[in-house]
N, C-alpha and C. Protein backbone atom coordinates (compact mmCIF):
# COMPACT_ATOMS: atom_id res chain seq x y z
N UNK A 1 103.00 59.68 100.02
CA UNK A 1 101.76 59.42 100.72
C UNK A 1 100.60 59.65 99.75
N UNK A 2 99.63 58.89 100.05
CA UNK A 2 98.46 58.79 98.83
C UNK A 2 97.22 59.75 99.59
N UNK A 3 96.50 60.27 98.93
CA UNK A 3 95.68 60.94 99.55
C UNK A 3 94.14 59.72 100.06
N UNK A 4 93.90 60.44 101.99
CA UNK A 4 93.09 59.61 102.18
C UNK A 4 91.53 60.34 101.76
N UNK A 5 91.29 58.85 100.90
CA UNK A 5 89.72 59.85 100.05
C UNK A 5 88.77 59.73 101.44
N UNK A 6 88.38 59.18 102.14
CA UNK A 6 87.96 58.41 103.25
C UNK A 6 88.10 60.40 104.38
N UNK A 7 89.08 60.84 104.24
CA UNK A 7 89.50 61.81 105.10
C UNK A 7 88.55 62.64 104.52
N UNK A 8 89.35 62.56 103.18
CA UNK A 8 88.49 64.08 102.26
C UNK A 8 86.86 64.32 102.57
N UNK A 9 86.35 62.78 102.17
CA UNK A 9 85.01 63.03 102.16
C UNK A 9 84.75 63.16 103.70
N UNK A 10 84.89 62.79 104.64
CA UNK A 10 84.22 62.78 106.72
C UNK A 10 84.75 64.91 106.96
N UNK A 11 85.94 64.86 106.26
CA UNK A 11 86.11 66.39 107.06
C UNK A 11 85.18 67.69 105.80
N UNK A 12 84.92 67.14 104.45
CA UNK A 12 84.22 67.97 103.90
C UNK A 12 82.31 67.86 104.50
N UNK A 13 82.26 66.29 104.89
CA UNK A 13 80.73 66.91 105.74
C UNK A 13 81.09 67.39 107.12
N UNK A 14 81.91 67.35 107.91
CA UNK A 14 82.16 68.28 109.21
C UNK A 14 82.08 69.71 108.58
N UNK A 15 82.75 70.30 107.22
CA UNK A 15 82.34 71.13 107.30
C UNK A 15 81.24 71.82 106.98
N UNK A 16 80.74 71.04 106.12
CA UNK A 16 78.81 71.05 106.37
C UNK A 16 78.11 71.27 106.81
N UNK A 17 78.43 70.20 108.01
CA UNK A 17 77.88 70.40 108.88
C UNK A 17 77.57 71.38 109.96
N UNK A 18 79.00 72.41 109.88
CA UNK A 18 79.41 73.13 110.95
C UNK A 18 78.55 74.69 109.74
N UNK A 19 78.47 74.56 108.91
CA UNK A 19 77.62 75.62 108.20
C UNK A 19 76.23 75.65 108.23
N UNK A 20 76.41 74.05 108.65
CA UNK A 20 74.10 74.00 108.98
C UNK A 20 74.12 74.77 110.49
N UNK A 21 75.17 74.47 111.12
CA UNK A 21 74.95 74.74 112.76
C UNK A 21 75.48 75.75 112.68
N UNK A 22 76.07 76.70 111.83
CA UNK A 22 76.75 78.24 112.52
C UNK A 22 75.73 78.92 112.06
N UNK A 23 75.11 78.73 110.24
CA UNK A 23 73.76 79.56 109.84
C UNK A 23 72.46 79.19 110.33
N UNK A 24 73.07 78.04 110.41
CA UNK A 24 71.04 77.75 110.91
C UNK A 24 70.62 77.86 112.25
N UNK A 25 71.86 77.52 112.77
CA UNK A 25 71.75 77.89 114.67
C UNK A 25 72.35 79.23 115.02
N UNK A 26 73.35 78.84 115.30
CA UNK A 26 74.53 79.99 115.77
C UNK A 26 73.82 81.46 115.60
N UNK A 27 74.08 81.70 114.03
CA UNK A 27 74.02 83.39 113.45
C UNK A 27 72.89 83.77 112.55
N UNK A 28 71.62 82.99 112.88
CA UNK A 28 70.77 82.49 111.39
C UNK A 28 70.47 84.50 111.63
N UNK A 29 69.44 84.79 113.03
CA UNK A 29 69.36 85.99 112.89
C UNK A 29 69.89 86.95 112.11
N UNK A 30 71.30 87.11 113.08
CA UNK A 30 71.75 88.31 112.78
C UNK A 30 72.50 88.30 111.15
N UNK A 31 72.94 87.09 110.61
CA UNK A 31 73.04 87.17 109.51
C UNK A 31 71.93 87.16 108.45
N UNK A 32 70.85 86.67 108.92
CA UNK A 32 69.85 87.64 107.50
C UNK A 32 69.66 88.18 108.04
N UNK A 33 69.49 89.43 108.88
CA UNK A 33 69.53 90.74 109.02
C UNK A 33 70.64 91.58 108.27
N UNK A 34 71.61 91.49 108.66
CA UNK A 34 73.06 91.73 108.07
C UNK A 34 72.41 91.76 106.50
N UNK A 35 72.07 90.39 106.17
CA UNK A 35 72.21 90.19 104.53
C UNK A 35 70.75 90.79 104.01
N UNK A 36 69.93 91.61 104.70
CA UNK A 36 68.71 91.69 104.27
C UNK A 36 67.80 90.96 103.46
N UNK A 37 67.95 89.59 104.49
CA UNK A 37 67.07 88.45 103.80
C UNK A 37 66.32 88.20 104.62
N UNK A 38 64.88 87.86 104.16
CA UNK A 38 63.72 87.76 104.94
C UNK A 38 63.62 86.12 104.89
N UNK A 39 62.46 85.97 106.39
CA UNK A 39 61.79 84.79 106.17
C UNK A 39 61.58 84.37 105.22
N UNK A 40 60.30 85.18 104.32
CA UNK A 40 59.56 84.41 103.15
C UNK A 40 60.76 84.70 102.25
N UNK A 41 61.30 85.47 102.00
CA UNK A 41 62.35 85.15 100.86
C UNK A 41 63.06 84.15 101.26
N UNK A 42 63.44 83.75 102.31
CA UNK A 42 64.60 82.14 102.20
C UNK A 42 63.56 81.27 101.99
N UNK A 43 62.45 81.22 102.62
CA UNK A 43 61.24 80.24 102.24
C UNK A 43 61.06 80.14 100.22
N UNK A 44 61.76 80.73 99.79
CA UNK A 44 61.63 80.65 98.31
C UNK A 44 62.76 80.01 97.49
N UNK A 45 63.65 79.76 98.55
CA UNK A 45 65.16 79.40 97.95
C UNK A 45 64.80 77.62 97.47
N UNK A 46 65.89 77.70 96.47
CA UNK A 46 65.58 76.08 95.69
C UNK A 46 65.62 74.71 97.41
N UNK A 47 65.06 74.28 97.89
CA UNK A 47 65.39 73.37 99.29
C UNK A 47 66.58 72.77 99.29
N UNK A 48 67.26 72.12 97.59
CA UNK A 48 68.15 71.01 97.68
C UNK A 48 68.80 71.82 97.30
N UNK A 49 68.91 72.24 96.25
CA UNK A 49 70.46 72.82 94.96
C UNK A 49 71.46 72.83 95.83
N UNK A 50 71.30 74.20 96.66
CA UNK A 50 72.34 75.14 97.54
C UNK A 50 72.96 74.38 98.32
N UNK A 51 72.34 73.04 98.93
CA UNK A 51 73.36 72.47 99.82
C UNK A 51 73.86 71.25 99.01
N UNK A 52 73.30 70.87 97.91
CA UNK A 52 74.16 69.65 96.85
C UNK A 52 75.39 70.38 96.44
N UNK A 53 74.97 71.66 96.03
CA UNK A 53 76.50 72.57 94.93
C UNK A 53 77.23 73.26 96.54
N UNK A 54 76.65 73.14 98.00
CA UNK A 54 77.98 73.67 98.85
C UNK A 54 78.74 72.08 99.06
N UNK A 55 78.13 70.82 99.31
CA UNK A 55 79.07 70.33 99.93
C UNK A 55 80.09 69.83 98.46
N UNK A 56 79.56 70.04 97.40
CA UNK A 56 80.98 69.35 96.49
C UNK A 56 81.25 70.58 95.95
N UNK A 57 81.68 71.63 96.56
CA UNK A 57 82.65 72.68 96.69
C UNK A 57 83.25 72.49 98.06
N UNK A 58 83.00 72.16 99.41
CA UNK A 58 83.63 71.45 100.30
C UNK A 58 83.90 70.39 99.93
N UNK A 59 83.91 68.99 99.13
CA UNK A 59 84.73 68.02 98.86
C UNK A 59 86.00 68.82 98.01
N UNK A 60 85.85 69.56 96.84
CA UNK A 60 87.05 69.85 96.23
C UNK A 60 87.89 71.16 97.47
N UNK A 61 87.11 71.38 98.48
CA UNK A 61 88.26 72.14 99.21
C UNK A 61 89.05 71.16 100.06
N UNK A 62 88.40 70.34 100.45
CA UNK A 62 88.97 69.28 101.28
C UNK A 62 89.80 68.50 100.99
N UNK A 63 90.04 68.43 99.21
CA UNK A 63 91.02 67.76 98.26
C UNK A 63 91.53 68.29 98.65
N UNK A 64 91.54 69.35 97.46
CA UNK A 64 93.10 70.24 97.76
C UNK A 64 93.36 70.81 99.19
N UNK A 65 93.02 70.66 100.18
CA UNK A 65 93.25 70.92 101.66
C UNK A 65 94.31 69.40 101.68
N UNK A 66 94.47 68.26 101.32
CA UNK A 66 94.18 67.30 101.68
C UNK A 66 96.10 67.55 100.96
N UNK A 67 95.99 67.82 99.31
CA UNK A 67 97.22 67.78 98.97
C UNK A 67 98.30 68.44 99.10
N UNK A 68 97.79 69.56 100.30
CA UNK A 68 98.58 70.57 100.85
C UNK A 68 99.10 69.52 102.09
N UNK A 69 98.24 68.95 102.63
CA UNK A 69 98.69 68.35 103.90
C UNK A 69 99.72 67.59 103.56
N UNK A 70 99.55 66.21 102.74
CA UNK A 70 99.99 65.71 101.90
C UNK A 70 101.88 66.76 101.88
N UNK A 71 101.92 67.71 101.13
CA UNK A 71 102.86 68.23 100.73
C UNK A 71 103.89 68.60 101.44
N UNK A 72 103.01 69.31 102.55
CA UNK A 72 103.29 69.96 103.96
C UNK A 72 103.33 68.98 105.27
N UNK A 73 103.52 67.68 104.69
CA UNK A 73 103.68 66.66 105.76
C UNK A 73 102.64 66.49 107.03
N UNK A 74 101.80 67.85 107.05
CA UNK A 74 100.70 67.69 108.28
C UNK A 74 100.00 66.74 108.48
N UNK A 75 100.68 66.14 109.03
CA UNK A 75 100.30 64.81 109.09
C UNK A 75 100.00 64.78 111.03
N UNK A 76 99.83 65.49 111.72
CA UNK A 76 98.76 65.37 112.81
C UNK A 76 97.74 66.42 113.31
N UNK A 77 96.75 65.75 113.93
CA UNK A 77 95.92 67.52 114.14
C UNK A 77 96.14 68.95 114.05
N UNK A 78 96.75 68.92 115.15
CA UNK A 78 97.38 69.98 115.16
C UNK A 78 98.17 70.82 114.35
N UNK A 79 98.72 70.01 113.27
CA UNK A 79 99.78 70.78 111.82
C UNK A 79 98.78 70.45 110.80
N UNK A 80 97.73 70.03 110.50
CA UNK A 80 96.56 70.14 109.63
C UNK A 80 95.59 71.27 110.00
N UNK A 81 95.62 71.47 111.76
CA UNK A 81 94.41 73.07 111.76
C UNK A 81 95.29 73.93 111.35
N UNK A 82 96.86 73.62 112.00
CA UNK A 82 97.61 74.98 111.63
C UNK A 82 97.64 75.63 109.80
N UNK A 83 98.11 74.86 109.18
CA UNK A 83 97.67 74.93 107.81
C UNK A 83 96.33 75.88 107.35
N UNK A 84 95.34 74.40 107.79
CA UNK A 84 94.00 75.23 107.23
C UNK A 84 93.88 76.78 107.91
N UNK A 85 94.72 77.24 108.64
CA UNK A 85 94.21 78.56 109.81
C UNK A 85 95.19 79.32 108.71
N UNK A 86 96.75 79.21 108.26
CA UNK A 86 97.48 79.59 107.88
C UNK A 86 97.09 79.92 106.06
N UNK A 87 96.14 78.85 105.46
CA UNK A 87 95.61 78.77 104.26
C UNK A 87 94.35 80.15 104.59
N UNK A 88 93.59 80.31 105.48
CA UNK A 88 92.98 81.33 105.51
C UNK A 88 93.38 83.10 105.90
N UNK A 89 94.37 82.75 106.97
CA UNK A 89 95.43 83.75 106.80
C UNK A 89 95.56 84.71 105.56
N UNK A 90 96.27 83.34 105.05
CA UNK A 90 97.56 84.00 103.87
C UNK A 90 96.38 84.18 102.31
N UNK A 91 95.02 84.09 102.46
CA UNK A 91 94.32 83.95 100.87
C UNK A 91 92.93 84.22 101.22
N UNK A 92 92.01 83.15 102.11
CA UNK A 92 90.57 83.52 102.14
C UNK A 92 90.51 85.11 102.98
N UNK A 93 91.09 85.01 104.14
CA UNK A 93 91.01 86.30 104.95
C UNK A 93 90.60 87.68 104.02
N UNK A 94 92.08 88.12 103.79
CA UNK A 94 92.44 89.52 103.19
C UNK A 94 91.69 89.22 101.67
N UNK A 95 91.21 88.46 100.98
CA UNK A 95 90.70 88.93 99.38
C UNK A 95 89.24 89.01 100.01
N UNK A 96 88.75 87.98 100.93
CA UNK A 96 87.35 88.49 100.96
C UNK A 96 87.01 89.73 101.73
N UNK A 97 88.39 90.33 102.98
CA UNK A 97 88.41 91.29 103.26
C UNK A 97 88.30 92.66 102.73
N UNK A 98 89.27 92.65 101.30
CA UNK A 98 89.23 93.82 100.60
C UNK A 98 87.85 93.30 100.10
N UNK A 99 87.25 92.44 99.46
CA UNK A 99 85.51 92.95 98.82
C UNK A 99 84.83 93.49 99.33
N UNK A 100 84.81 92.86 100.95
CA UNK A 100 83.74 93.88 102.12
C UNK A 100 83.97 95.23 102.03
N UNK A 101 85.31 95.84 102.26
CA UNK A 101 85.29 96.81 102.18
C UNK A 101 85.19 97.53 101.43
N UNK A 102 85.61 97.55 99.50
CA UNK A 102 85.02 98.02 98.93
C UNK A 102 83.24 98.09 98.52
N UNK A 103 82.61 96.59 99.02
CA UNK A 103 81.46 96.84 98.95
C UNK A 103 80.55 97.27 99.73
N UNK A 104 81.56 97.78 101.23
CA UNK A 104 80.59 98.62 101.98
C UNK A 104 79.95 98.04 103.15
N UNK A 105 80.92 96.39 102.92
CA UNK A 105 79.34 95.50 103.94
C UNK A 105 80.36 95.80 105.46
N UNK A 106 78.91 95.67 106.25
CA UNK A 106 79.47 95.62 107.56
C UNK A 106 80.52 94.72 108.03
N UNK A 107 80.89 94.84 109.09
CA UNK A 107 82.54 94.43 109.48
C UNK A 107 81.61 93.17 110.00
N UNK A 108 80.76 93.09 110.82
CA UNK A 108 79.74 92.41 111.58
C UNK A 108 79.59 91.12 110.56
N UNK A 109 78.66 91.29 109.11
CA UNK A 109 78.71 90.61 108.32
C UNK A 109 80.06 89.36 107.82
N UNK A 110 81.05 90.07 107.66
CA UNK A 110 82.46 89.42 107.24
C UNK A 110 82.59 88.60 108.66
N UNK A 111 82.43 89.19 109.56
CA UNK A 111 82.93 88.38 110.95
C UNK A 111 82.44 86.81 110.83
N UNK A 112 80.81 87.18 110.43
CA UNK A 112 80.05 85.68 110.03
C UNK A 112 80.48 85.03 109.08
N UNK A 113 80.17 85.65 108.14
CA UNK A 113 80.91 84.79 107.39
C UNK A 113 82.33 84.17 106.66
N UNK A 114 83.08 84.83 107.39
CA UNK A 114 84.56 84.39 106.81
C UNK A 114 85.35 83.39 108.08
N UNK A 115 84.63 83.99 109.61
CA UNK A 115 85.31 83.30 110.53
C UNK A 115 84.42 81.65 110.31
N UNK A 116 83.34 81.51 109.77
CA UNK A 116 82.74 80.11 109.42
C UNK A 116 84.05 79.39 108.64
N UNK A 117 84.45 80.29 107.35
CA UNK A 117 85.89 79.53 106.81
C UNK A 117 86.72 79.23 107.80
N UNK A 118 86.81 80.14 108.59
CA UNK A 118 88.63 79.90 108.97
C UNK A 118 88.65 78.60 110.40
N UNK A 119 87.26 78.85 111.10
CA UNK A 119 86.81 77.63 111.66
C UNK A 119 87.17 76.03 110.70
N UNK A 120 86.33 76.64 109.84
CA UNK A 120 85.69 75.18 108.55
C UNK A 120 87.29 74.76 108.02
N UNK A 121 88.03 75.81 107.50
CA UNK A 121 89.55 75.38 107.49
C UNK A 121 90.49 74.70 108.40
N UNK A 122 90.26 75.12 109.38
CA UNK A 122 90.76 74.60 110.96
C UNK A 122 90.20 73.63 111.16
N UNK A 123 89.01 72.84 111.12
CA UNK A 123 88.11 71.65 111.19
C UNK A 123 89.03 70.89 110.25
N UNK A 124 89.10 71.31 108.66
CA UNK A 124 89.11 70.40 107.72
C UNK A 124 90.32 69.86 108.33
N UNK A 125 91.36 71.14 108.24
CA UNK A 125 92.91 70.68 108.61
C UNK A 125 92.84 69.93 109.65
N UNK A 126 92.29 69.96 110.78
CA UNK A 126 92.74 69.52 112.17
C UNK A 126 92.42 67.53 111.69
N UNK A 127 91.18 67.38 110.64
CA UNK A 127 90.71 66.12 110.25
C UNK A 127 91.32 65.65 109.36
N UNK A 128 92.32 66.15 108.47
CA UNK A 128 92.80 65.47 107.47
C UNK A 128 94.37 65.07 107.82
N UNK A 129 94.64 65.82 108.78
CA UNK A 129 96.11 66.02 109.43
C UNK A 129 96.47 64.29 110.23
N UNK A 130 95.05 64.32 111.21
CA UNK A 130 94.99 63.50 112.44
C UNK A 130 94.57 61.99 111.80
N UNK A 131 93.82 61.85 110.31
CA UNK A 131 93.59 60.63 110.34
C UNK A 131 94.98 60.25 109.21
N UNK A 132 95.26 59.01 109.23
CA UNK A 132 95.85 58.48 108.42
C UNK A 132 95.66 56.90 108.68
N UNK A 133 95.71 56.65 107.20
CA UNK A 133 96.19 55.70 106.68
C UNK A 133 96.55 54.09 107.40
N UNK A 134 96.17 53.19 107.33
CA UNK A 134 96.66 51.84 107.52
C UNK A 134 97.87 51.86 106.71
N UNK A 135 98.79 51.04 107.10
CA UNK A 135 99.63 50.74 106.07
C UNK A 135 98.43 49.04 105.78
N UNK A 136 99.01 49.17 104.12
CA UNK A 136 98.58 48.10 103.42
C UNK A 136 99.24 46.73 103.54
C-alpha cells in the first residue's frame, strides 16, 4: 500500500486545527495561567512562525503516523485512532510525563497539554486509517 499524501496532509490540518480550538478556545485561560504567560507577552509572539513550524511538524507526524498505519494494516477508523491512542500510550504519554515531574509542572498543566496529543493522535489515526485510496 502506498502512502495516501492527500490523508497525510487533511488529518495534519485537523490537527491544527484542533490546537487552534483546544488553546485558543477550550484552555486558552487556564493554560497561560498554568504557563505564566500573559496577555501582552503572547501579544509579542512572532504572529506567523509558530503556526508555519507547528503544522509541518504535524505533516511529518502525520507521515510517519501514516507509515505505521500503512505497516499495521489500520486501515479503518477505528484501528487508525487505536494506534494513534496506543502510539501515545506506549512514547508521548510517559517521556513527557517523567519531564513534568521532574520539572515540577503541575499535573493540571500536562493534562492540557499532552491530552491535546493523544486527542490529535486519535484524530490523526482515526483519519488516516478511514480514508483510502481509489484503486487506480
Amino acid at each position: 500500500m502506498k502512502t495516501n499524501y492527500a490523508a497525510v496532509f487533511v488529518s495534519a490540518l485537523a490537527y491544527w486545527i484542533l490546537g487552534a480550538v483546544w488553546y485558543g478556545v477550550l484552555f486558552n485561560k487556564p493554560w497561560m495561567a498554568l504557563e505564566n504567560i500573559s496577555m501582552e507577552q503572547a501579544k509579542t509572539m512572532n504572529p506567523v512562525l509558530p503556526y508555519v513550524v507547528t503544522f509541518a511538524l504535524n505533516l511529518l507526524i502525520a507521515f510517519v503516523l501514516a507509515q505505521i498505519c500503512i505497516w499495521r494494516s489500520a486501515n479503518t477508523a477505528a484501528r487508525g485512532a487505536a494506534l494513534g491512542i496506543l502510539l501515545w500510550i506506549g512514547f508521548v504519554g510517559p517521556v513527557t510525563f517523567t519531564t513534568y515531574m521532574y520539572e515540577m509542572k503541575p499535573m493540571q498543566l500536562f493534562a492540557i497539554n499532552e491530552f491535546y496529543a493523544l486527542v490529535g493522535f486519535c484524530l490523526m489515526g482515526a483519519i488516516l486509517g478511514a480514508w483510502r485510496k481509489k484503486a487506480a
